[in-house]
N, C-alpha and C. Protein backbone atom coordinates (compact mmCIF):
# COMPACT_ATOMS: atom_id res chain seq x y z
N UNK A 1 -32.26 107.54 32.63
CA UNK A 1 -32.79 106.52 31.74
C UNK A 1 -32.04 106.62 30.40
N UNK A 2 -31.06 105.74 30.43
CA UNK A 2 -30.57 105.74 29.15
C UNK A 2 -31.04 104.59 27.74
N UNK A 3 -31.53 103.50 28.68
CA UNK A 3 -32.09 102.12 27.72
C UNK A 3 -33.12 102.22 28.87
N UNK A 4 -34.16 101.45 27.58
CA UNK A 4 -35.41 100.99 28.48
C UNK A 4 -35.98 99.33 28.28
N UNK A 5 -35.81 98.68 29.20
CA UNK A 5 -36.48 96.98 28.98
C UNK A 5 -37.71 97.47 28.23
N UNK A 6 -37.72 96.44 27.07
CA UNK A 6 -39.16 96.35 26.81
C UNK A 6 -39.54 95.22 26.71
N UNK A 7 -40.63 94.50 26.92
CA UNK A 7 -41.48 93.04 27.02
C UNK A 7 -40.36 92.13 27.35
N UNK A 8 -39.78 92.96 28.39
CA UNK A 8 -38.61 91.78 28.68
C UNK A 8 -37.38 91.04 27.79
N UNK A 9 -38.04 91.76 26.80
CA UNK A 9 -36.70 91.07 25.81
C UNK A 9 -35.97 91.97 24.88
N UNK A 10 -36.22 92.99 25.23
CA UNK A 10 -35.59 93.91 24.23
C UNK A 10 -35.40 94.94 24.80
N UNK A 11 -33.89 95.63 24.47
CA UNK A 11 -33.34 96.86 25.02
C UNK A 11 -33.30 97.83 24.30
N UNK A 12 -33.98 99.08 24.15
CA UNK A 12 -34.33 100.41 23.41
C UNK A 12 -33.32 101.25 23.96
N UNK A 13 -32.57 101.57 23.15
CA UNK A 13 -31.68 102.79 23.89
C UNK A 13 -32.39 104.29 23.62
N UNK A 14 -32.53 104.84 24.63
CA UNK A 14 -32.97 106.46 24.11
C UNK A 14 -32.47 107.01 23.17
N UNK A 15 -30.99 107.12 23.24
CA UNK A 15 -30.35 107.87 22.02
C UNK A 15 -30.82 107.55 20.57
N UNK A 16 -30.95 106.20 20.40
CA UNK A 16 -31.31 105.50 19.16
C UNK A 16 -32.62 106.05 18.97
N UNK A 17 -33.61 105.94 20.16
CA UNK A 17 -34.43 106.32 19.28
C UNK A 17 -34.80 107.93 19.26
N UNK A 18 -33.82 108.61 20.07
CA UNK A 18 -33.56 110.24 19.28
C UNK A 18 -32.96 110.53 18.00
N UNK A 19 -31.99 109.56 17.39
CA UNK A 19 -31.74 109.19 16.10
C UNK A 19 -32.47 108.82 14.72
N UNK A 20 -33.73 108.55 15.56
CA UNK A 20 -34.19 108.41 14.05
C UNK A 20 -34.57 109.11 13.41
N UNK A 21 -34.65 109.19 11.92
CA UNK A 21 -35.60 110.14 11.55
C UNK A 21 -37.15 110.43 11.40
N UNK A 22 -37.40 110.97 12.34
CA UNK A 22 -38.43 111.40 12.58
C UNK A 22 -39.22 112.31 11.62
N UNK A 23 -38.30 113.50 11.42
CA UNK A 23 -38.75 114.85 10.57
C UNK A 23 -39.74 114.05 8.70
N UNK A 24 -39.03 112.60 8.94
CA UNK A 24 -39.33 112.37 7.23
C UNK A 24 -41.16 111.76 7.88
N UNK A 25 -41.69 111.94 8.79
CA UNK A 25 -43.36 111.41 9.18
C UNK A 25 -43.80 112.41 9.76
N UNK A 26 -43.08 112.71 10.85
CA UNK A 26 -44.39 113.65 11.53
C UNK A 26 -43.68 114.58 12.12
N UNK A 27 -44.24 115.55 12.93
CA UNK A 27 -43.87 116.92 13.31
C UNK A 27 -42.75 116.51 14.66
N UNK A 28 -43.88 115.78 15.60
CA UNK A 28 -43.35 115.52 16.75
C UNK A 28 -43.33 114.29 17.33
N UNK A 29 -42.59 114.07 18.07
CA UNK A 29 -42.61 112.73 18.79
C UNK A 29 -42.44 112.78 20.31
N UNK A 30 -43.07 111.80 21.36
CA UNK A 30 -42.55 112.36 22.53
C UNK A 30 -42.80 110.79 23.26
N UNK A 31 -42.16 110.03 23.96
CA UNK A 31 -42.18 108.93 24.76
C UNK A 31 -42.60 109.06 25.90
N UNK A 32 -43.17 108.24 26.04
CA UNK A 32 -43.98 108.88 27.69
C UNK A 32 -44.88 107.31 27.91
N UNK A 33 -45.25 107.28 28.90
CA UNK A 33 -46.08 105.53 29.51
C UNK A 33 -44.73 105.03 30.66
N UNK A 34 -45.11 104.37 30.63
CA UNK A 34 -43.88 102.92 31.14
C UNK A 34 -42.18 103.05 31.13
N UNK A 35 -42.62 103.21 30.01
CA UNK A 35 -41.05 103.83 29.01
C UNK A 35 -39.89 104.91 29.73
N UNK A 36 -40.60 106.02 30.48
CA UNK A 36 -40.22 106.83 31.15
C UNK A 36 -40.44 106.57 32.71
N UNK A 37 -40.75 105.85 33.27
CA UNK A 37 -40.93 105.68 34.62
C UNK A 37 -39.76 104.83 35.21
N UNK A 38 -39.21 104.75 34.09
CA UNK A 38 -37.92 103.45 34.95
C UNK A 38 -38.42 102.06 34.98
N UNK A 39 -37.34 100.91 34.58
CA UNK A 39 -38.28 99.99 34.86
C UNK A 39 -38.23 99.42 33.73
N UNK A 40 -39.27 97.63 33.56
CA UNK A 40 -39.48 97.17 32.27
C UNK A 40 -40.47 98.07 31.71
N UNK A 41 -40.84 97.81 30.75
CA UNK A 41 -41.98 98.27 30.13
C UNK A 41 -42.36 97.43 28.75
N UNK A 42 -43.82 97.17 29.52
CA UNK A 42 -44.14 96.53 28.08
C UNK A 42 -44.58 96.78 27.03
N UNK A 43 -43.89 98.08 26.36
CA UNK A 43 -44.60 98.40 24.85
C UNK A 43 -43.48 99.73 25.24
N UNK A 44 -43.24 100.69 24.22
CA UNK A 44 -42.66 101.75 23.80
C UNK A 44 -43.80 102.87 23.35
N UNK A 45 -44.21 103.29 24.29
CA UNK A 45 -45.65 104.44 23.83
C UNK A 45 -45.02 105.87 23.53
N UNK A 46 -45.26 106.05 22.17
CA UNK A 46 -44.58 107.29 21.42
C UNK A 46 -45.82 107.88 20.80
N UNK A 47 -45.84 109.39 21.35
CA UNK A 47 -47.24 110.19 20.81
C UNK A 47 -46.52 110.76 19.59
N UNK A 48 -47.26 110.47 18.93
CA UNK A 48 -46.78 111.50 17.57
C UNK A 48 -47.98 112.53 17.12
N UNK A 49 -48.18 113.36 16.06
CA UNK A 49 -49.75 113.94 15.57
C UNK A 49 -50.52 113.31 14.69
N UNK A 50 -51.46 113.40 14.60
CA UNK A 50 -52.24 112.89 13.92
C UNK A 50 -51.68 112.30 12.39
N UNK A 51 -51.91 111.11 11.94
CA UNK A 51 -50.91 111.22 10.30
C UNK A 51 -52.00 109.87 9.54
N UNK A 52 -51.88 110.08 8.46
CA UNK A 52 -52.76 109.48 7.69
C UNK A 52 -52.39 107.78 7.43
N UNK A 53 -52.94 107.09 7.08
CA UNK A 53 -53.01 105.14 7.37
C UNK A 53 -51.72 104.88 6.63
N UNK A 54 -51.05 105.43 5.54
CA UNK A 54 -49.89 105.15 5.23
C UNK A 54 -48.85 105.40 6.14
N UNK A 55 -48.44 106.81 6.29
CA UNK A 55 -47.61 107.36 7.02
C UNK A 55 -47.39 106.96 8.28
N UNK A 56 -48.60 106.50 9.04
CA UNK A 56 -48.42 105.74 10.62
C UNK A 56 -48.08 104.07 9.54
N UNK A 57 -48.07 103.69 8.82
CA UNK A 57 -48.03 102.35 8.90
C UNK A 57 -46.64 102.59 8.93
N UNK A 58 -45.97 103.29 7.49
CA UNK A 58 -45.00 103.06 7.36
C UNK A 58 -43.54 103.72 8.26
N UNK A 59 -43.92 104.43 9.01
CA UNK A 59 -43.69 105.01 10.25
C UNK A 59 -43.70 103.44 11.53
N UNK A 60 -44.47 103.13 11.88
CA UNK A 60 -44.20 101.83 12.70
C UNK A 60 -43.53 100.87 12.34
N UNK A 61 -43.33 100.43 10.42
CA UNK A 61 -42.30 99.76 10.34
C UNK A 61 -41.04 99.92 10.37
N UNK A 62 -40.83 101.12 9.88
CA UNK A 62 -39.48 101.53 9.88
C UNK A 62 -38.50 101.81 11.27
N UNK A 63 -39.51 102.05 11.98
CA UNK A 63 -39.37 102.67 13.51
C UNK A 63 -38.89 101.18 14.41
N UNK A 64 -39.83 99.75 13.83
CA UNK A 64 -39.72 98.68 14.55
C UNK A 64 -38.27 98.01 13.89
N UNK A 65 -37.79 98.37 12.26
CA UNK A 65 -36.38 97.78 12.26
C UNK A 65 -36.11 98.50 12.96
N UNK A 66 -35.70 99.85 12.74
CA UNK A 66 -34.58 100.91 13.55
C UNK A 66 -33.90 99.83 14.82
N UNK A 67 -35.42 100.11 15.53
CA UNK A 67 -34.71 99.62 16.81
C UNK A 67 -34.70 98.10 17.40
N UNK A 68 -34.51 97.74 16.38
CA UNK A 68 -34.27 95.88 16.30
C UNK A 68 -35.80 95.41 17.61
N UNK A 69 -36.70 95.85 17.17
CA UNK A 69 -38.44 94.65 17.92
C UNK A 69 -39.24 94.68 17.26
N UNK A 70 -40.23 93.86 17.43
CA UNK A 70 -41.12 93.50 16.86
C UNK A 70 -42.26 94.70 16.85
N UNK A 71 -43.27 95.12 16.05
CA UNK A 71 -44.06 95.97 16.03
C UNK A 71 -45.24 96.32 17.36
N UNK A 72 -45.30 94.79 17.33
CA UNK A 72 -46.68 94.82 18.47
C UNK A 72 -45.44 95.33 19.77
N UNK A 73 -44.61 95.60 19.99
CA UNK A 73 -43.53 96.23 21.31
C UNK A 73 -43.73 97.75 21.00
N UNK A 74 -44.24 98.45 20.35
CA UNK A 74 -44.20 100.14 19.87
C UNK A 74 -45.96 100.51 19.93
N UNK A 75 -46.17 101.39 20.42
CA UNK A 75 -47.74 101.61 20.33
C UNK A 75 -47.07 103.18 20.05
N UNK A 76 -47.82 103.69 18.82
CA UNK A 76 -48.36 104.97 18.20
C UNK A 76 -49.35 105.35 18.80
N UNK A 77 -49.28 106.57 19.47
CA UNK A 77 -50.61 107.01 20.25
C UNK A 77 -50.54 108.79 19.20
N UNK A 78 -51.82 108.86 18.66
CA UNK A 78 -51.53 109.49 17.88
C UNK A 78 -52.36 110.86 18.80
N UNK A 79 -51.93 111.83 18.78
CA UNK A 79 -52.51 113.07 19.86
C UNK A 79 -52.92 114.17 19.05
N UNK A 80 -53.87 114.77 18.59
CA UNK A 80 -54.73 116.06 18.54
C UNK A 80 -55.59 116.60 19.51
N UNK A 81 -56.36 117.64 18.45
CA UNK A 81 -57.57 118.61 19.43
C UNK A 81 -58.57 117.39 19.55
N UNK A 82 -59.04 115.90 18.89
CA UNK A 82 -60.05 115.38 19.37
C UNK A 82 -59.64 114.67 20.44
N UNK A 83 -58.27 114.29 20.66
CA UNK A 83 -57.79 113.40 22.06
C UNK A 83 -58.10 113.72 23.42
N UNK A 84 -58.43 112.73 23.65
CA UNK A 84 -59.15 113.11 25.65
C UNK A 84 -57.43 113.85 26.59
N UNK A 85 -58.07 114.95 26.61
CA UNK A 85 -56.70 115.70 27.44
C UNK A 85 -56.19 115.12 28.58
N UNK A 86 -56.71 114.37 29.42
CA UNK A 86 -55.67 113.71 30.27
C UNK A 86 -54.70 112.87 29.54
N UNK A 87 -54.76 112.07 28.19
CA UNK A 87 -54.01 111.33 27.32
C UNK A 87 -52.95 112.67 26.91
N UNK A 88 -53.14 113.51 26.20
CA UNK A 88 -52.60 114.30 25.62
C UNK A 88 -51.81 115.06 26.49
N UNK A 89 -51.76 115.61 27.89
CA UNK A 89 -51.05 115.86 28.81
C UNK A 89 -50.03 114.41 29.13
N UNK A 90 -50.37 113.54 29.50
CA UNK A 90 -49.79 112.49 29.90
C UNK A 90 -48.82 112.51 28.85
N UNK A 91 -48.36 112.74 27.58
CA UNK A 91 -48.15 112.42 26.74
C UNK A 91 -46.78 113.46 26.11
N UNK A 92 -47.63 114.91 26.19
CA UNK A 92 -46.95 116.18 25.89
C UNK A 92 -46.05 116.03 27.53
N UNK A 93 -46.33 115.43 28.29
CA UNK A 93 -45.08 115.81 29.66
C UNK A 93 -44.06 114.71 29.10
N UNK A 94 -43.95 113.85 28.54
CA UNK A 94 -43.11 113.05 28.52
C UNK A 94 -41.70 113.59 27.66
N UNK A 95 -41.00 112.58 27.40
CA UNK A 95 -39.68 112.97 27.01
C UNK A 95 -39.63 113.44 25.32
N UNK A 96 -39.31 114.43 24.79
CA UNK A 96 -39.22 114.67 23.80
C UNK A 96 -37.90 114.01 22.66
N UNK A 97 -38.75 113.64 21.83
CA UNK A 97 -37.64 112.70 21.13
C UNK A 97 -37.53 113.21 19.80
N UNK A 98 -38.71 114.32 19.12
CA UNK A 98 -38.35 115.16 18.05
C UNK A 98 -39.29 116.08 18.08
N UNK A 99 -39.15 117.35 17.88
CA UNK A 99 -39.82 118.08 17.69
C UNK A 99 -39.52 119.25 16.70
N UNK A 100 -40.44 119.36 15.59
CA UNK A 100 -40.28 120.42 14.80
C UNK A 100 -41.27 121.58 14.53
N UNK A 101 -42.69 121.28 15.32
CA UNK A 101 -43.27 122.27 15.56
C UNK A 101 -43.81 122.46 17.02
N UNK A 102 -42.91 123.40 17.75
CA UNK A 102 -43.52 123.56 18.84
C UNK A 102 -44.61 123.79 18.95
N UNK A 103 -44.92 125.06 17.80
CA UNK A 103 -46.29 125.75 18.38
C UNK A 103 -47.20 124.78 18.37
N UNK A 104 -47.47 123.81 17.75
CA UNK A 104 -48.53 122.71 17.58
C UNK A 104 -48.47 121.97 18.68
N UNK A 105 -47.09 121.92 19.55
CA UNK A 105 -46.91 121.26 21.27
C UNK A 105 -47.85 122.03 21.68
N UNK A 106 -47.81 123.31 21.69
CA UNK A 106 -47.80 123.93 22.95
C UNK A 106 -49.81 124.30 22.62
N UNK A 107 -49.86 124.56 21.30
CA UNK A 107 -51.49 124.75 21.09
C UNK A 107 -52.31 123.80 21.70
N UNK A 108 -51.73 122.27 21.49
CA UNK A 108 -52.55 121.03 22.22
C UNK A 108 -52.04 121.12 23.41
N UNK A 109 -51.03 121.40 24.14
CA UNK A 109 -50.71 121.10 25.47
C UNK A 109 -51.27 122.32 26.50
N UNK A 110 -51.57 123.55 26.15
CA UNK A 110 -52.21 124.37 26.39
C UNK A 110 -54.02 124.64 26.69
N UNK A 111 -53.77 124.25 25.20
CA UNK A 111 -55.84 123.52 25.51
C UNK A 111 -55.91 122.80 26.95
N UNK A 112 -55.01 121.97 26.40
CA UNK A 112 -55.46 120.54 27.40
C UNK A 112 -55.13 121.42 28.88
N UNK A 113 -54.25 121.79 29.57
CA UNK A 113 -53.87 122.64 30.37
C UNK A 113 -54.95 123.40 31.29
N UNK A 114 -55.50 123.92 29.91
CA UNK A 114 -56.67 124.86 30.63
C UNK A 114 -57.84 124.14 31.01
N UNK A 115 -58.06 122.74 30.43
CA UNK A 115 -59.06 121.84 30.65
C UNK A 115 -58.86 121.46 31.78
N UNK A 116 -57.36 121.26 32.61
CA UNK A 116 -57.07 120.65 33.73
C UNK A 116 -57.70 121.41 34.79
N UNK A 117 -56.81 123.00 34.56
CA UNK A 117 -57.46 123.27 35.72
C UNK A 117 -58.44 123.80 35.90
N UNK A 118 -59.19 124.16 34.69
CA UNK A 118 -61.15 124.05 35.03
C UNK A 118 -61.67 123.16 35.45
N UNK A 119 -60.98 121.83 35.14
CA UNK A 119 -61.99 120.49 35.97
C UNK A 119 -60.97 120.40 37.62
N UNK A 120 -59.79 120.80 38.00
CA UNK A 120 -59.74 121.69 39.37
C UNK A 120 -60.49 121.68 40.02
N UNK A 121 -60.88 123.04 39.64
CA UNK A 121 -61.43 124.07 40.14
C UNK A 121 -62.78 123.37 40.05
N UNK A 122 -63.75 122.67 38.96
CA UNK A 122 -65.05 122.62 39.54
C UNK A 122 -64.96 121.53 40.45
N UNK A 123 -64.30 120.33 40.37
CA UNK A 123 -64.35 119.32 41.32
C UNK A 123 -63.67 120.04 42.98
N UNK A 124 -63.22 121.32 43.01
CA UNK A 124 -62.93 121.31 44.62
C UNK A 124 -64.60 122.54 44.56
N UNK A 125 -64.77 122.75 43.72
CA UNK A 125 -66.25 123.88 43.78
C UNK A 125 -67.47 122.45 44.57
N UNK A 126 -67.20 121.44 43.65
CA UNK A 126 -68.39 120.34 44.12
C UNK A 126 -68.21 119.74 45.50
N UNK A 127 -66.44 119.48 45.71
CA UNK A 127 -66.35 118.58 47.25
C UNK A 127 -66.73 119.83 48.12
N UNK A 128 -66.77 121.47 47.80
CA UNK A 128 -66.98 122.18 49.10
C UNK A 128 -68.14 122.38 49.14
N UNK A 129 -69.37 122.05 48.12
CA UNK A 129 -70.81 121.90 48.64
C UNK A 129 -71.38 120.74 49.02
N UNK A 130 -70.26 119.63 48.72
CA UNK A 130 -71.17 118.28 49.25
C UNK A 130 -70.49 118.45 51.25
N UNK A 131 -69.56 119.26 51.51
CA UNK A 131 -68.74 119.69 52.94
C UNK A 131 -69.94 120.35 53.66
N UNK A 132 -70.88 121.41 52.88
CA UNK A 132 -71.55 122.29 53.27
C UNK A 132 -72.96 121.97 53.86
């Protein structure tokens, strides 16, 4: 995946948007949805961390010249400890496009991790007593 269709009318090159600067908003960035599956995709879903109403605004505009589309084509999915961990896994697996604090990857991707496979483990605990 080197470019990705988006809403059909616009071509995102990966590199470009490993180019941007990132480090001047937020810690991390990581692409993941549609975007990564091959394919059109309609929106550009980039998790970043949590960041305050300026910094995501002005972060989505700058982000929507960069890469020549319109805003409503980019969705900010913003990921912490309150995010529902299947989002935040879905999210932390995807392609990394900046990262300057791992440990803050790996603290949320870890949580979430261990959430996975406790809910595992109780959902095959429940299908082997509804078996029984």
């Amino acid at each position: 995946m080197q470019e990705i269709l988006v809403g059909r009318c616009y071509r995102v090159s990966l590199e470009k948007l490993r180019q941007f600067p990132w480090g001047r908003y937020v810690k991390f960035a990581f692409l993941f949805g549609s975007a990564v599956a091959g394919g059109p995709a309609e929106d550009v879903d980039i998790a970043i961390p949590r960041a305050d109403l300026e910094t995501y605004s002005e972060l989505l505009a700058e982000l929507a010249l960069w890469l020549g589309v319109r805003e409503d084509y980019i969705d900010l999915v913003e990921v912490g400890p309150d995010t529902p961990c299947p989002l935040v896994l879905e999210a932390l697996r995807g392609v990394p496009l900046h990262v300057e604090d791992w440990d803050l990857v790996f603290r949320l991707f870890n949580v979430c991790q261990d959430w996975e496979i406790d809910a595992k483990k109780l959902h095959e605990a429940l299908a082997a007593r509804r078996r029984a």
